[in-house]
PDB file of N, CA and C in Angstrom:
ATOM      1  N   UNK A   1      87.073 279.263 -41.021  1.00  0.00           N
ATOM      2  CA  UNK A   1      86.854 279.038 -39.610  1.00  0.00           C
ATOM      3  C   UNK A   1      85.366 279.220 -39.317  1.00  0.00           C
ATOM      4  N   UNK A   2      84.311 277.993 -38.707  1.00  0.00           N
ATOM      5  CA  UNK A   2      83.245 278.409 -38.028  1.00  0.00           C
ATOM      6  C   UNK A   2      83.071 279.468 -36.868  1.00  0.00           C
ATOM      7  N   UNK A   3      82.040 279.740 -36.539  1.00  0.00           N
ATOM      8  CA  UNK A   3      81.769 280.351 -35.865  1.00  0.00           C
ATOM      9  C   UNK A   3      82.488 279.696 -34.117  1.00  0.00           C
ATOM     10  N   UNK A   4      81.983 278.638 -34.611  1.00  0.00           N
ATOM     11  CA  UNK A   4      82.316 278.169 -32.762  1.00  0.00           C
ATOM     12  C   UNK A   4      83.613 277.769 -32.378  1.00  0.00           C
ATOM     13  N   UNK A   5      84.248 277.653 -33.263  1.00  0.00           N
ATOM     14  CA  UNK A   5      85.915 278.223 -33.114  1.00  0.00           C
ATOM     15  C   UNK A   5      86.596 279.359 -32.872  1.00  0.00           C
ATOM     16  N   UNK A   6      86.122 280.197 -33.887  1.00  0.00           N
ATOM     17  CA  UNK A   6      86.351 281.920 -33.458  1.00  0.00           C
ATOM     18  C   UNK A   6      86.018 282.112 -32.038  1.00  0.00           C
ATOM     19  N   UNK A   7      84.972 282.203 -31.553  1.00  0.00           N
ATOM     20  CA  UNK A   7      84.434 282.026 -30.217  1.00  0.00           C
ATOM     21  C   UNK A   7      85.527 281.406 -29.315  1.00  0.00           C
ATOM     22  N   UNK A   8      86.520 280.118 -29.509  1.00  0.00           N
ATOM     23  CA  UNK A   8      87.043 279.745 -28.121  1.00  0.00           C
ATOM     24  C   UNK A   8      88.213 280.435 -28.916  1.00  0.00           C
ATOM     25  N   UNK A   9      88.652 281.452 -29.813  1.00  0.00           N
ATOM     26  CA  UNK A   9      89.644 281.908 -29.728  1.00  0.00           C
ATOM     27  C   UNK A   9      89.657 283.358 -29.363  1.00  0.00           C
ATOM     28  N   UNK A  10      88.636 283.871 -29.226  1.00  0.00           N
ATOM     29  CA  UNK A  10      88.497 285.618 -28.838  1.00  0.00           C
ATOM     30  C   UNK A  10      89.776 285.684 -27.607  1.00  0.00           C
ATOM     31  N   UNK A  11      89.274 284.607 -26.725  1.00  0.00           N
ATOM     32  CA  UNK A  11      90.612 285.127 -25.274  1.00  0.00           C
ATOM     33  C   UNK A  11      92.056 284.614 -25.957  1.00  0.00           C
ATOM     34  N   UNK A  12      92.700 284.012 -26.344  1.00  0.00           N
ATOM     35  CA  UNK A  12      93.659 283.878 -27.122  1.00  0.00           C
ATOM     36  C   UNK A  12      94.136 285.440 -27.860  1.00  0.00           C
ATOM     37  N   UNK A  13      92.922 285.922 -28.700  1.00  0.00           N
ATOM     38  CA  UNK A  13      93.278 286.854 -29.557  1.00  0.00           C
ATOM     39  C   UNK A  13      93.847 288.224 -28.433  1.00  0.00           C
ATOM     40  N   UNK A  14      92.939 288.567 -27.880  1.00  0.00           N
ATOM     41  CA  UNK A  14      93.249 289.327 -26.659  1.00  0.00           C
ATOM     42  C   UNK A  14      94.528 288.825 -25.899  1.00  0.00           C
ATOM     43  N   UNK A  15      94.628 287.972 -25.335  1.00  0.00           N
ATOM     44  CA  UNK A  15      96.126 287.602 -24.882  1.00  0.00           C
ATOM     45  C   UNK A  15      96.742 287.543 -25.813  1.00  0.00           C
ATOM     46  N   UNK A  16      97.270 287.737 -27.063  1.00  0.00           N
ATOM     47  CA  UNK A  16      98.262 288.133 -27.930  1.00  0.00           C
ATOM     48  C   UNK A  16      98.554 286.021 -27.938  1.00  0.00           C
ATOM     49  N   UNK A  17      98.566 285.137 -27.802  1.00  0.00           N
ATOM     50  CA  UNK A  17      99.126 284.125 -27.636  1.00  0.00           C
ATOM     51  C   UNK A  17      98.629 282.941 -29.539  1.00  0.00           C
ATOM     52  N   UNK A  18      97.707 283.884 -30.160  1.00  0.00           N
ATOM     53  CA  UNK A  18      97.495 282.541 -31.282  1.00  0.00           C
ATOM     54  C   UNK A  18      98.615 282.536 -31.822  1.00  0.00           C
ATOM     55  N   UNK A  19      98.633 281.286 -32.822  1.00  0.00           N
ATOM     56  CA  UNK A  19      99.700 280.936 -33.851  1.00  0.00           C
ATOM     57  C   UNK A  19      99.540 282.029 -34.923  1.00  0.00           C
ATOM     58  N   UNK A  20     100.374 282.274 -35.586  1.00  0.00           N
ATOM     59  CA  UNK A  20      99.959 282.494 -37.044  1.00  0.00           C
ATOM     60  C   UNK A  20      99.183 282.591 -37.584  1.00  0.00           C
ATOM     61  N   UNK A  21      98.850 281.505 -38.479  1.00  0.00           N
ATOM     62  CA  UNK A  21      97.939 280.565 -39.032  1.00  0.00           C
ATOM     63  C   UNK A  21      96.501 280.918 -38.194  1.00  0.00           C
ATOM     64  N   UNK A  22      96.756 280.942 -36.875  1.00  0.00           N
ATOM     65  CA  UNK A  22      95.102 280.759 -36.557  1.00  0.00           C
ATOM     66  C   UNK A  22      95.102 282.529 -36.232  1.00  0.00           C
ATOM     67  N   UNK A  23      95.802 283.247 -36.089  1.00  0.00           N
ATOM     68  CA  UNK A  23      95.245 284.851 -35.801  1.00  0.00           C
ATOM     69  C   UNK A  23      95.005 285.167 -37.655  1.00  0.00           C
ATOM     70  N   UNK A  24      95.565 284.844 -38.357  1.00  0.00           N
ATOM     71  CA  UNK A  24      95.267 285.227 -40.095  1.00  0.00           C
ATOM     72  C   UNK A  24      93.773 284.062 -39.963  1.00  0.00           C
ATOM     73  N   UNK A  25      93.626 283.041 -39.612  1.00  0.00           N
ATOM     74  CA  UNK A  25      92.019 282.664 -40.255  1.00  0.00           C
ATOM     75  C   UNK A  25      91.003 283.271 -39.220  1.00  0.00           C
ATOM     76  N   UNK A  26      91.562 283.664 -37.541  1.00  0.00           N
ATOM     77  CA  UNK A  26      90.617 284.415 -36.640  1.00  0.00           C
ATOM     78  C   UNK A  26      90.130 285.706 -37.522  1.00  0.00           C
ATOM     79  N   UNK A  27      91.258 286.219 -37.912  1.00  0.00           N
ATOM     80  CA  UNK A  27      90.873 288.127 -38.398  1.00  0.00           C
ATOM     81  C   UNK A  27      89.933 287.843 -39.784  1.00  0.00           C
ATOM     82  N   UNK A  28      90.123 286.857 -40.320  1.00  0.00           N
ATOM     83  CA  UNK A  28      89.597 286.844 -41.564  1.00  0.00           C
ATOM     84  C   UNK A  28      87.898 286.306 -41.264  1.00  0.00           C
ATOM     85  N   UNK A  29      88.338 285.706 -40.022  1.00  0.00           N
ATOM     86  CA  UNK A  29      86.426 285.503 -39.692  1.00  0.00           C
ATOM     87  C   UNK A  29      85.915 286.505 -39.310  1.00  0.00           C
ATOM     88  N   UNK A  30      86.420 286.763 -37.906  1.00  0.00           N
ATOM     89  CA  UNK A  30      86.172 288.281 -37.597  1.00  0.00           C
ATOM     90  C   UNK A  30      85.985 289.290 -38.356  1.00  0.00           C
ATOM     91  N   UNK A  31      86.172 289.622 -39.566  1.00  0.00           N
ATOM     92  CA  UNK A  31      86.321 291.005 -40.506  1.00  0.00           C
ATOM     93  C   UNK A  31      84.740 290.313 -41.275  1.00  0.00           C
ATOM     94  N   UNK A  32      84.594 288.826 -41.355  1.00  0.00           N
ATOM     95  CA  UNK A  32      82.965 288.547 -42.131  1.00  0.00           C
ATOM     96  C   UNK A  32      81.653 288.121 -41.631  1.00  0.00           C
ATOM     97  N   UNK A  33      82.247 288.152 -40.195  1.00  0.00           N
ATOM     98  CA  UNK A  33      81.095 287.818 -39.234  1.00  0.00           C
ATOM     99  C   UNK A  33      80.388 289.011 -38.644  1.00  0.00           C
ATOM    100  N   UNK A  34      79.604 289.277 -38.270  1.00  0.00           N
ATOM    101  CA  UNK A  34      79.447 290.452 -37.490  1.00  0.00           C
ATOM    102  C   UNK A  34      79.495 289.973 -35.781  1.00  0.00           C
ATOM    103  N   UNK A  35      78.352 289.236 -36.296  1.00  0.00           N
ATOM    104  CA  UNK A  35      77.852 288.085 -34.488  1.00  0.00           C
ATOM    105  C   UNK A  35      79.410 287.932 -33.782  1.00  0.00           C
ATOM    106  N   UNK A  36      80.469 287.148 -34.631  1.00  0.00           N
ATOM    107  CA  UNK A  36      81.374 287.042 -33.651  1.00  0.00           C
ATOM    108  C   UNK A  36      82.332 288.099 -33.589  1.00  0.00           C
ATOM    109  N   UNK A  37      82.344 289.273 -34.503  1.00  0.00           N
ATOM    110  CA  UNK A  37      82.854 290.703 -34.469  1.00  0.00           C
ATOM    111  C   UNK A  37      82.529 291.312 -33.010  1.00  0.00           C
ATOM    112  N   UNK A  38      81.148 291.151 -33.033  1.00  0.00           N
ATOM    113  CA  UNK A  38      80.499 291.932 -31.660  1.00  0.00           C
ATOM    114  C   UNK A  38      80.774 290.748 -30.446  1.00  0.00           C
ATOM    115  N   UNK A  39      80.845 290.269 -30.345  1.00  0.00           N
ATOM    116  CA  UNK A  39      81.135 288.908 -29.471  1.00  0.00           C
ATOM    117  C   UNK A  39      82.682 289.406 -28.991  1.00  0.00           C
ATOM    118  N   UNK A  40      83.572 289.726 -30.139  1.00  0.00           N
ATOM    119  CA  UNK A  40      85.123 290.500 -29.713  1.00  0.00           C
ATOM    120  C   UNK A  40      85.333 291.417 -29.018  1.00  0.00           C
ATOM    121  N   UNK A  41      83.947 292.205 -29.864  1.00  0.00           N
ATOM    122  CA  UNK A  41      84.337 293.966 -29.345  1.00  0.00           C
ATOM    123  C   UNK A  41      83.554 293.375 -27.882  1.00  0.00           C
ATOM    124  N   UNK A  42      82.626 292.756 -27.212  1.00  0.00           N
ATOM    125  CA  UNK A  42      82.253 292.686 -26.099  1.00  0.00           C
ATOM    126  C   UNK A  42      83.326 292.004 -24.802  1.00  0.00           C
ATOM    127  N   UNK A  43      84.105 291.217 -25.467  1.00  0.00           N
ATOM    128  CA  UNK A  43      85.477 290.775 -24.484  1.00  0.00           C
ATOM    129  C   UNK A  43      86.204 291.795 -24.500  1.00  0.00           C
ATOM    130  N   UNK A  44      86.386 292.318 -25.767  1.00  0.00           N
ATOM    131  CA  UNK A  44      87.854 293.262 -25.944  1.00  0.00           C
ATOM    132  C   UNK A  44      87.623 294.154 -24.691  1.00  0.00           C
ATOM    133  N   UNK A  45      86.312 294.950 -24.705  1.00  0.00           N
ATOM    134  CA  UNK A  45      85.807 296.155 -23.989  1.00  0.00           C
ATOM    135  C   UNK A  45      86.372 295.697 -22.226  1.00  0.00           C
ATOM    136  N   UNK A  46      85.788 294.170 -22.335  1.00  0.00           N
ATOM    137  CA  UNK A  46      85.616 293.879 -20.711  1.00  0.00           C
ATOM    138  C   UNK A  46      86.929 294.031 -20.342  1.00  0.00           C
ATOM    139  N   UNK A  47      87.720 293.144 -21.187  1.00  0.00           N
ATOM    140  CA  UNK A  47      89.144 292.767 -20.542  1.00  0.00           C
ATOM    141  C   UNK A  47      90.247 294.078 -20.019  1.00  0.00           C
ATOM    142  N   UNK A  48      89.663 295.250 -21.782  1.00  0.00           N
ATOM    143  CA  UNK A  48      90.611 296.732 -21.019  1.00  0.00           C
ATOM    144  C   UNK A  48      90.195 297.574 -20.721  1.00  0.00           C
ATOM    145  N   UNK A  49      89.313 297.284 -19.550  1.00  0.00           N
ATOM    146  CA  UNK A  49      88.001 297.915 -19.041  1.00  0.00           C
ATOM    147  C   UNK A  49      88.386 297.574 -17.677  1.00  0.00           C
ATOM    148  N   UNK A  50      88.309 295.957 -17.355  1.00  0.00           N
ATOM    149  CA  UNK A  50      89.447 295.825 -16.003  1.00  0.00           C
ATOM    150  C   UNK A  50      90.694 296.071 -15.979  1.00  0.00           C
ATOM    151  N   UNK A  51      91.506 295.971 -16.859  1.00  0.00           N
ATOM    152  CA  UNK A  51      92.931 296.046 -16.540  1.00  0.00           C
ATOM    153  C   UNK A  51      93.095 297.817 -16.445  1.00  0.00           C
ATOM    154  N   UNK A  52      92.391 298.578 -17.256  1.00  0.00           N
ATOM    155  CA  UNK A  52      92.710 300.003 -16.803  1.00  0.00           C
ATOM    156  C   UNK A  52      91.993 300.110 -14.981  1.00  0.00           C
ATOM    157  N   UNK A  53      91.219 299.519 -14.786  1.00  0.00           N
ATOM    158  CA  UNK A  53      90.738 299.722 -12.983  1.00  0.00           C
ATOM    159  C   UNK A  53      91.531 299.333 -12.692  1.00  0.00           C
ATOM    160  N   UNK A  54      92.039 298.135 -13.037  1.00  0.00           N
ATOM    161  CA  UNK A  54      93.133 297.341 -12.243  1.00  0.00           C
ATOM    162  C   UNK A  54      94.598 298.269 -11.715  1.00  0.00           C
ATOM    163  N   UNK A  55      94.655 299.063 -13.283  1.00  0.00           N
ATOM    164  CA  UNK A  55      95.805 300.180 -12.789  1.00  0.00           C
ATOM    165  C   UNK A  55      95.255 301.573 -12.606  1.00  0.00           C
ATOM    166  N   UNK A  56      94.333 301.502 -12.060  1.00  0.00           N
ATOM    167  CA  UNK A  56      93.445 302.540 -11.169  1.00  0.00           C
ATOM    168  C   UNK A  56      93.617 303.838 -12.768  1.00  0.00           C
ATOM    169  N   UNK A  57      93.587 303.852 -14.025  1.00  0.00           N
ATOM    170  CA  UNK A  57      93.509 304.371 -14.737  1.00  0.00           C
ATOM    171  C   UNK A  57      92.172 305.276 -15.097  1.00  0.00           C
ATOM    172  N   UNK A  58      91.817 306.410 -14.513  1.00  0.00           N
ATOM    173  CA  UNK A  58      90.700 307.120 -14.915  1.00  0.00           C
ATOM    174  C   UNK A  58      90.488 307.829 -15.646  1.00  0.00           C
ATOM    175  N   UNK A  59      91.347 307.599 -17.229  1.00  0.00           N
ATOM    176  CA  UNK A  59      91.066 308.253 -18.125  1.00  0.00           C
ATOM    177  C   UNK A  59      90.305 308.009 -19.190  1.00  0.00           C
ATOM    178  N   UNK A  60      89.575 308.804 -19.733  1.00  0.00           N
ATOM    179  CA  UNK A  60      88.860 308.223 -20.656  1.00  0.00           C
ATOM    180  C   UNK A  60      89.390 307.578 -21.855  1.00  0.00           C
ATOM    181  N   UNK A  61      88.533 306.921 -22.542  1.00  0.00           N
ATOM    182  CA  UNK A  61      89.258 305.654 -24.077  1.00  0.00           C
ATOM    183  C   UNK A  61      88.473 305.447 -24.495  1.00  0.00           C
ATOM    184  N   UNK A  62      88.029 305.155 -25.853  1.00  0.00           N
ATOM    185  CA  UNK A  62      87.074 304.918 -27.166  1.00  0.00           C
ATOM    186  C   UNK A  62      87.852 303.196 -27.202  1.00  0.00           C
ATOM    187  N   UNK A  63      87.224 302.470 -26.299  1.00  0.00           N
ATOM    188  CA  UNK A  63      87.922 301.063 -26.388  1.00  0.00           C
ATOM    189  C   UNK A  63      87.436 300.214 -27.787  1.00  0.00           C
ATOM    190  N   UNK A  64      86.519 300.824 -28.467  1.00  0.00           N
ATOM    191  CA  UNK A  64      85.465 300.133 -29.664  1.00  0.00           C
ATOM    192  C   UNK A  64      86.324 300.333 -30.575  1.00  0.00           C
ATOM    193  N   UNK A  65      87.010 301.800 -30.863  1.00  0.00           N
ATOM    194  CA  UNK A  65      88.487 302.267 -31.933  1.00  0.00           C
ATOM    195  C   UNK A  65      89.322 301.493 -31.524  1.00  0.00           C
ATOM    196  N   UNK A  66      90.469 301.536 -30.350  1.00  0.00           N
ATOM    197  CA  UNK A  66      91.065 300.898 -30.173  1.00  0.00           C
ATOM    198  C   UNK A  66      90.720 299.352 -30.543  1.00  0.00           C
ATOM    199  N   UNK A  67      90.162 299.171 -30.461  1.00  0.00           N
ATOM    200  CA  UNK A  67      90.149 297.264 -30.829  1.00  0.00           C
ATOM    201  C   UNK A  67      90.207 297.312 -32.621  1.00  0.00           C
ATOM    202  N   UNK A  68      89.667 298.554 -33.013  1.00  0.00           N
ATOM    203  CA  UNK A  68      89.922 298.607 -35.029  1.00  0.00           C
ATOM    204  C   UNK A  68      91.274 298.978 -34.538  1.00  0.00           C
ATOM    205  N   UNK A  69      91.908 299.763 -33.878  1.00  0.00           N
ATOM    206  CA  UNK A  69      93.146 300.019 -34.008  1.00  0.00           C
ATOM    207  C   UNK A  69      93.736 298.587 -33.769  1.00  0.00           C
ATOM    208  N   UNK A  70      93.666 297.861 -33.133  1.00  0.00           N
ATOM    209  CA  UNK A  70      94.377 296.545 -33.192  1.00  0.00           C
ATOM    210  C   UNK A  70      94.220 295.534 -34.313  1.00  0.00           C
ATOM    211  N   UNK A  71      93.098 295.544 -34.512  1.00  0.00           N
ATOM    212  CA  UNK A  71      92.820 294.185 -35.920  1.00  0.00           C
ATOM    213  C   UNK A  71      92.911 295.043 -36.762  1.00  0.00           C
ATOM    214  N   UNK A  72      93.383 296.186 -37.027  1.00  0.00           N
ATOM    215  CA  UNK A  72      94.810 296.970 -37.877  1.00  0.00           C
ATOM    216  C   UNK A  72      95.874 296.572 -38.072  1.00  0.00           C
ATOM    217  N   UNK A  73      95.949 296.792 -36.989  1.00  0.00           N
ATOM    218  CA  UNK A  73      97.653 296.518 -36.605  1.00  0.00           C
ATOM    219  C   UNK A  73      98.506 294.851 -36.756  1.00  0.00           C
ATOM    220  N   UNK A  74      97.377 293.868 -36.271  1.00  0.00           N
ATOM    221  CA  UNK A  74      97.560 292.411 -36.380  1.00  0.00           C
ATOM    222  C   UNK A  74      97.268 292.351 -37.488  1.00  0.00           C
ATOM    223  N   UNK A  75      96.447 292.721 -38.550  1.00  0.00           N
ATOM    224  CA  UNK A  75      96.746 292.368 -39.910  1.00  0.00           C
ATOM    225  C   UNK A  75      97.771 292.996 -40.591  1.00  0.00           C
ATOM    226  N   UNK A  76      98.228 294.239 -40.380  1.00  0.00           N
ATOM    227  CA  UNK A  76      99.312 293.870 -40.775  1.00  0.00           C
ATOM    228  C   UNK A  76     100.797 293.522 -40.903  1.00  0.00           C
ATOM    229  N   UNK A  77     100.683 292.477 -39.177  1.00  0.00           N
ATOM    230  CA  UNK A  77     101.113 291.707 -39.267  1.00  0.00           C
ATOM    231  C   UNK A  77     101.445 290.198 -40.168  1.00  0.00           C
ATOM    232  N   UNK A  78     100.304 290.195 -40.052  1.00  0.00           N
ATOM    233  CA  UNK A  78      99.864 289.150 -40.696  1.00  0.00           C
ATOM    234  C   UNK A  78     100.219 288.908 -42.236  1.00  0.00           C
ATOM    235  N   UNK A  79     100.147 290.383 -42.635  1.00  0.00           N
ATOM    236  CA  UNK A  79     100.585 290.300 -43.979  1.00  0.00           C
ATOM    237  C   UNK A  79     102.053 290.291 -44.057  1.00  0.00           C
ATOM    238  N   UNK A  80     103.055 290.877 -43.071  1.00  0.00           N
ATOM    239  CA  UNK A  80     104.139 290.977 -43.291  1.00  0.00           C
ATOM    240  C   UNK A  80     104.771 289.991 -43.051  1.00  0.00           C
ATOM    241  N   UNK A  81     104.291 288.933 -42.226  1.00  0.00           N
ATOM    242  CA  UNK A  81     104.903 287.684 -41.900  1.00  0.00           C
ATOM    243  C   UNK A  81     104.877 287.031 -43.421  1.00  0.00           C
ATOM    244  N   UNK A  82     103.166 286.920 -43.858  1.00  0.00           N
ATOM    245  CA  UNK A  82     103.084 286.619 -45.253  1.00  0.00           C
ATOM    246  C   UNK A  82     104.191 286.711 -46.458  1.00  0.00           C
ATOM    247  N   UNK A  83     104.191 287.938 -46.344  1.00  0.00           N
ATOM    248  CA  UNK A  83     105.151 288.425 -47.358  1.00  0.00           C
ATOM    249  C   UNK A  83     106.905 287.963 -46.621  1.00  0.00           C
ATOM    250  N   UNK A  84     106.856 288.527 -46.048  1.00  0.00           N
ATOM    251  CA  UNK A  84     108.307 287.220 -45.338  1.00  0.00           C
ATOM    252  C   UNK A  84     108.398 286.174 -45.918  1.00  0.00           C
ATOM    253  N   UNK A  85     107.334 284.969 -45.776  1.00  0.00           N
ATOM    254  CA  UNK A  85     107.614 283.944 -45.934  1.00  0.00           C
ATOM    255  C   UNK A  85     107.231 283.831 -47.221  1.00  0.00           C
ATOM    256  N   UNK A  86     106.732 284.376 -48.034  1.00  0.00           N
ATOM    257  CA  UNK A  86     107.297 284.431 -49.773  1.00  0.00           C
ATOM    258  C   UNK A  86     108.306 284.707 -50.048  1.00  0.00           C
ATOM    259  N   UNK A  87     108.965 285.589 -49.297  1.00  0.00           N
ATOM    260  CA  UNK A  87     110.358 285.905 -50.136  1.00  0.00           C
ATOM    261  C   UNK A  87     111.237 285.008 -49.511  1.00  0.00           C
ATOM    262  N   UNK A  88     111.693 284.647 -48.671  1.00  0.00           N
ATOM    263  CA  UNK A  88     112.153 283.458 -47.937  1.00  0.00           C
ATOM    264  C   UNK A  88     112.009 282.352 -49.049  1.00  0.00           C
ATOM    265  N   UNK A  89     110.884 281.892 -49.111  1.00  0.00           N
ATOM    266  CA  UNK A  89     110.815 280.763 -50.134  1.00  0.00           C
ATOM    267  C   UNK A  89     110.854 280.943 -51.500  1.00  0.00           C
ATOM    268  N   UNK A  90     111.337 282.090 -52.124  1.00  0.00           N
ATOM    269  CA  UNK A  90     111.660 283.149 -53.361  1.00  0.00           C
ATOM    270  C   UNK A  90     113.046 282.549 -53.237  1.00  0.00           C
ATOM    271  N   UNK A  91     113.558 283.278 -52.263  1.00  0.00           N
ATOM    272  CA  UNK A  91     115.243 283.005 -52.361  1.00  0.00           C
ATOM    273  C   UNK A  91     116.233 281.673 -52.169  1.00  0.00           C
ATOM    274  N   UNK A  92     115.245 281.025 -51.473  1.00  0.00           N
ATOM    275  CA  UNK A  92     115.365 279.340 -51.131  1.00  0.00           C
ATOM    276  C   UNK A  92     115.455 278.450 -52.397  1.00  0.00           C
ATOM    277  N   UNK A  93     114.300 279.213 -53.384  1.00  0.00           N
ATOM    278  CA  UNK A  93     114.069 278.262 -54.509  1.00  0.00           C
ATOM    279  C   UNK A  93     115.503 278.662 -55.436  1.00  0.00           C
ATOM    280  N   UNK A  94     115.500 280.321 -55.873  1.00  0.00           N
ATOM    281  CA  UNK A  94     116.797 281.400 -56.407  1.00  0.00           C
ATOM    282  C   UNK A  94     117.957 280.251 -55.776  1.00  0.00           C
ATOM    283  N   UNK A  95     118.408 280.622 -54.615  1.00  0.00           N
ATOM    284  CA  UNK A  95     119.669 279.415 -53.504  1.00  0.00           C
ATOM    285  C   UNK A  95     119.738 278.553 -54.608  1.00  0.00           C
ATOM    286  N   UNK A  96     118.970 277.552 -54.734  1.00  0.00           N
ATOM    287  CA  UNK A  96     118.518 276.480 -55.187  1.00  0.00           C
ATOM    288  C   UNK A  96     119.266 276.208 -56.926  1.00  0.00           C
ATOM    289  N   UNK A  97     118.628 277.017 -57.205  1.00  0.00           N
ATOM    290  CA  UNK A  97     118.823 277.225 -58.772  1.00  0.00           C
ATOM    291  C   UNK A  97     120.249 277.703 -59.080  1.00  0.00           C
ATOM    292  N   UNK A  98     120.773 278.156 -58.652  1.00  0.00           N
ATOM    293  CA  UNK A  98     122.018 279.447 -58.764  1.00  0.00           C
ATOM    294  C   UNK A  98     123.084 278.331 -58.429  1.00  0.00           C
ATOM    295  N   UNK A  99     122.878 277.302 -57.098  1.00  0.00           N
ATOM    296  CA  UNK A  99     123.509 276.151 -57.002  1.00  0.00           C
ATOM    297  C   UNK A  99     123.909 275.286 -57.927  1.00  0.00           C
ATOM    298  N   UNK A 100     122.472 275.013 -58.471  1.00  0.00           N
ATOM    299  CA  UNK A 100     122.071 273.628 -59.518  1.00  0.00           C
ATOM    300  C   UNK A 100     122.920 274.304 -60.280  1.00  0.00           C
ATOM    301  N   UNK A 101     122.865 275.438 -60.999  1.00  0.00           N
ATOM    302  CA  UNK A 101     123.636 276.044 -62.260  1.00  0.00           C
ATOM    303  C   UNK A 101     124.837 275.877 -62.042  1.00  0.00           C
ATOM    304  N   UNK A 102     125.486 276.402 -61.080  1.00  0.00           N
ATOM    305  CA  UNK A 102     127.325 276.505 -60.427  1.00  0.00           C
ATOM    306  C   UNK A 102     127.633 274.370 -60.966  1.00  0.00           C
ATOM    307  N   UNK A 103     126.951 273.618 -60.056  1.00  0.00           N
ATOM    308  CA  UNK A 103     127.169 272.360 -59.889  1.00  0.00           C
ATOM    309  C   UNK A 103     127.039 271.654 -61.546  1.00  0.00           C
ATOM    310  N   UNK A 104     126.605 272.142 -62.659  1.00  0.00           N
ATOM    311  CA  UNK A 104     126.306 271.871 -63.089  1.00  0.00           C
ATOM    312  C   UNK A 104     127.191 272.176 -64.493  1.00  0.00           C
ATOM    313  N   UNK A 105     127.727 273.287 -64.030  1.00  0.00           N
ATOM    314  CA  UNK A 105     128.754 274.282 -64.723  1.00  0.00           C
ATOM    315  C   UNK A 105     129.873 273.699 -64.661  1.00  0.00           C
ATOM    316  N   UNK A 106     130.184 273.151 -63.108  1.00  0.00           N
ATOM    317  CA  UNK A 106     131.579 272.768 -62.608  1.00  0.00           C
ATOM    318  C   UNK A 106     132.011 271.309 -63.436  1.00  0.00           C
ATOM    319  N   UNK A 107     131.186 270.543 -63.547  1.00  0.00           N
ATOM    320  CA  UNK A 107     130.511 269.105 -64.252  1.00  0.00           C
ATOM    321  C   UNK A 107     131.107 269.255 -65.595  1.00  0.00           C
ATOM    322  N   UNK A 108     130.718 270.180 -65.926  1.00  0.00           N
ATOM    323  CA  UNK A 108     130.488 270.323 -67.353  1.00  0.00           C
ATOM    324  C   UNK A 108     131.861 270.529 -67.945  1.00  0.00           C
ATOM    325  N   UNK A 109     132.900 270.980 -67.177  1.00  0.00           N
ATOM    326  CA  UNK A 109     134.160 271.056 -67.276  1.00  0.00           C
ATOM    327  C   UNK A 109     134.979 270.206 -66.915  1.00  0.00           C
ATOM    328  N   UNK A 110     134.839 269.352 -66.304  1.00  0.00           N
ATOM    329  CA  UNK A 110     135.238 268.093 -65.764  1.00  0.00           C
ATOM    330  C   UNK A 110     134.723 266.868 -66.614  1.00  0.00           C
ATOM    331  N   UNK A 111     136.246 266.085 -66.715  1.00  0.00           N
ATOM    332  CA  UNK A 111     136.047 264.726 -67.747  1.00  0.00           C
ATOM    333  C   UNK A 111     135.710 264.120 -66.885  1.00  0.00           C
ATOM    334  N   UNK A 112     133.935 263.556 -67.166  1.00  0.00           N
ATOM    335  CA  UNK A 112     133.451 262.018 -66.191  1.00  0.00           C
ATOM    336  C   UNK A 112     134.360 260.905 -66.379  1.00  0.00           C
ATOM    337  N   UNK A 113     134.836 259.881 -65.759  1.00  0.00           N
ATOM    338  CA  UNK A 113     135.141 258.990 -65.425  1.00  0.00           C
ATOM    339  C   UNK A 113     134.825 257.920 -66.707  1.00  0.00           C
ATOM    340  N   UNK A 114     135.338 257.485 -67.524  1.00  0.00           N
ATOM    341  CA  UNK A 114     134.608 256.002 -68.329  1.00  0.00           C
ATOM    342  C   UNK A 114     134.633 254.832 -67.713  1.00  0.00           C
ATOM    343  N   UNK A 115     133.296 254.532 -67.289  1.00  0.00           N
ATOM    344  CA  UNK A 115     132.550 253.030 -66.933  1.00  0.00           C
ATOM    345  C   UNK A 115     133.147 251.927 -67.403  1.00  0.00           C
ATOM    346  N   UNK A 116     133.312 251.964 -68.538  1.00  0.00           N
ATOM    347  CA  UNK A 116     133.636 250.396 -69.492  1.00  0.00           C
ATOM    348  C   UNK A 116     134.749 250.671 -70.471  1.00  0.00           C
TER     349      UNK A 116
END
C-alpha cells in the first residue's frame, strides 16, 4: 500500500469499517511508515479527544498507548481471521479428499457396466 492510500484510509481505520484485506495491508503500512504512523496517531488523538468532550469525560488517558493498544488488538485480529481461513481451506481440501477416497472405494466394489 502507498502512502496516499493509507492516508484516505486512517478515518475508515478509526471507524472500525475497513475490509479485511485492506485493515491487514493498512496495519502493515502503518507498522513501516512512520510519516503515516504519525499522521494516525494525529487523527486517532483528535477523534478520542472529541468524543470523550463529547461525553463530557474528564478523565485523564495516554491516547498515544491506547492507539498501540489498538493496532494490537486489530492485528490480532487479523491474524486470527488469517489463521481461520487456513484451516477452513485445510479442511475443505481434507472434505475433499476423504470424499474422493469413500467415492472411489464405493466404485471399486461395484461391477462397471460393459460398453460393448
Amino acid at each position: 500500500m502507498k502512502c496516499e492510500e493509507a492516508l484516505t484510509k486512517i478515518e475508515a481505520y478509526i471507524d472500525h469499517t475497513l475490509s479485511g484485506r485492506e485493515l491487514e495491508e493498512f496495519l502493515e503500512h502503518v507498522k513501516s511508515c512512520r510519516e503515516c504512523y504519525d499522521e494516525l496517531e494525529t487523527y486517532y488523538i483528535i477523534s478520542v479527544g472529541m468524543r470523550y468532550l463529547e461525553e463530557e469525560n474528564l478523565e485523564s488517558y495516554n491516547i498515544p498507548k491506547m492507539l498501540q493498544e489498538d493496532l494490537h488488538t486489530r492485528e490480532r485480529q487479523v491474524r486470527r481471521r488469517n489463521i481461520f481461513r487456513k484451516t477452513a481451506v485445510f479442511l475443505g481440501v481434507l472434505f475433499f479428499i476423504v470424499l474422493l477416497v469413500l467415492v472411489l472405494s464405493y466404485l471399486g466394489h461395484q461391477e462397471l457396466p460393459r460398453l460393448f
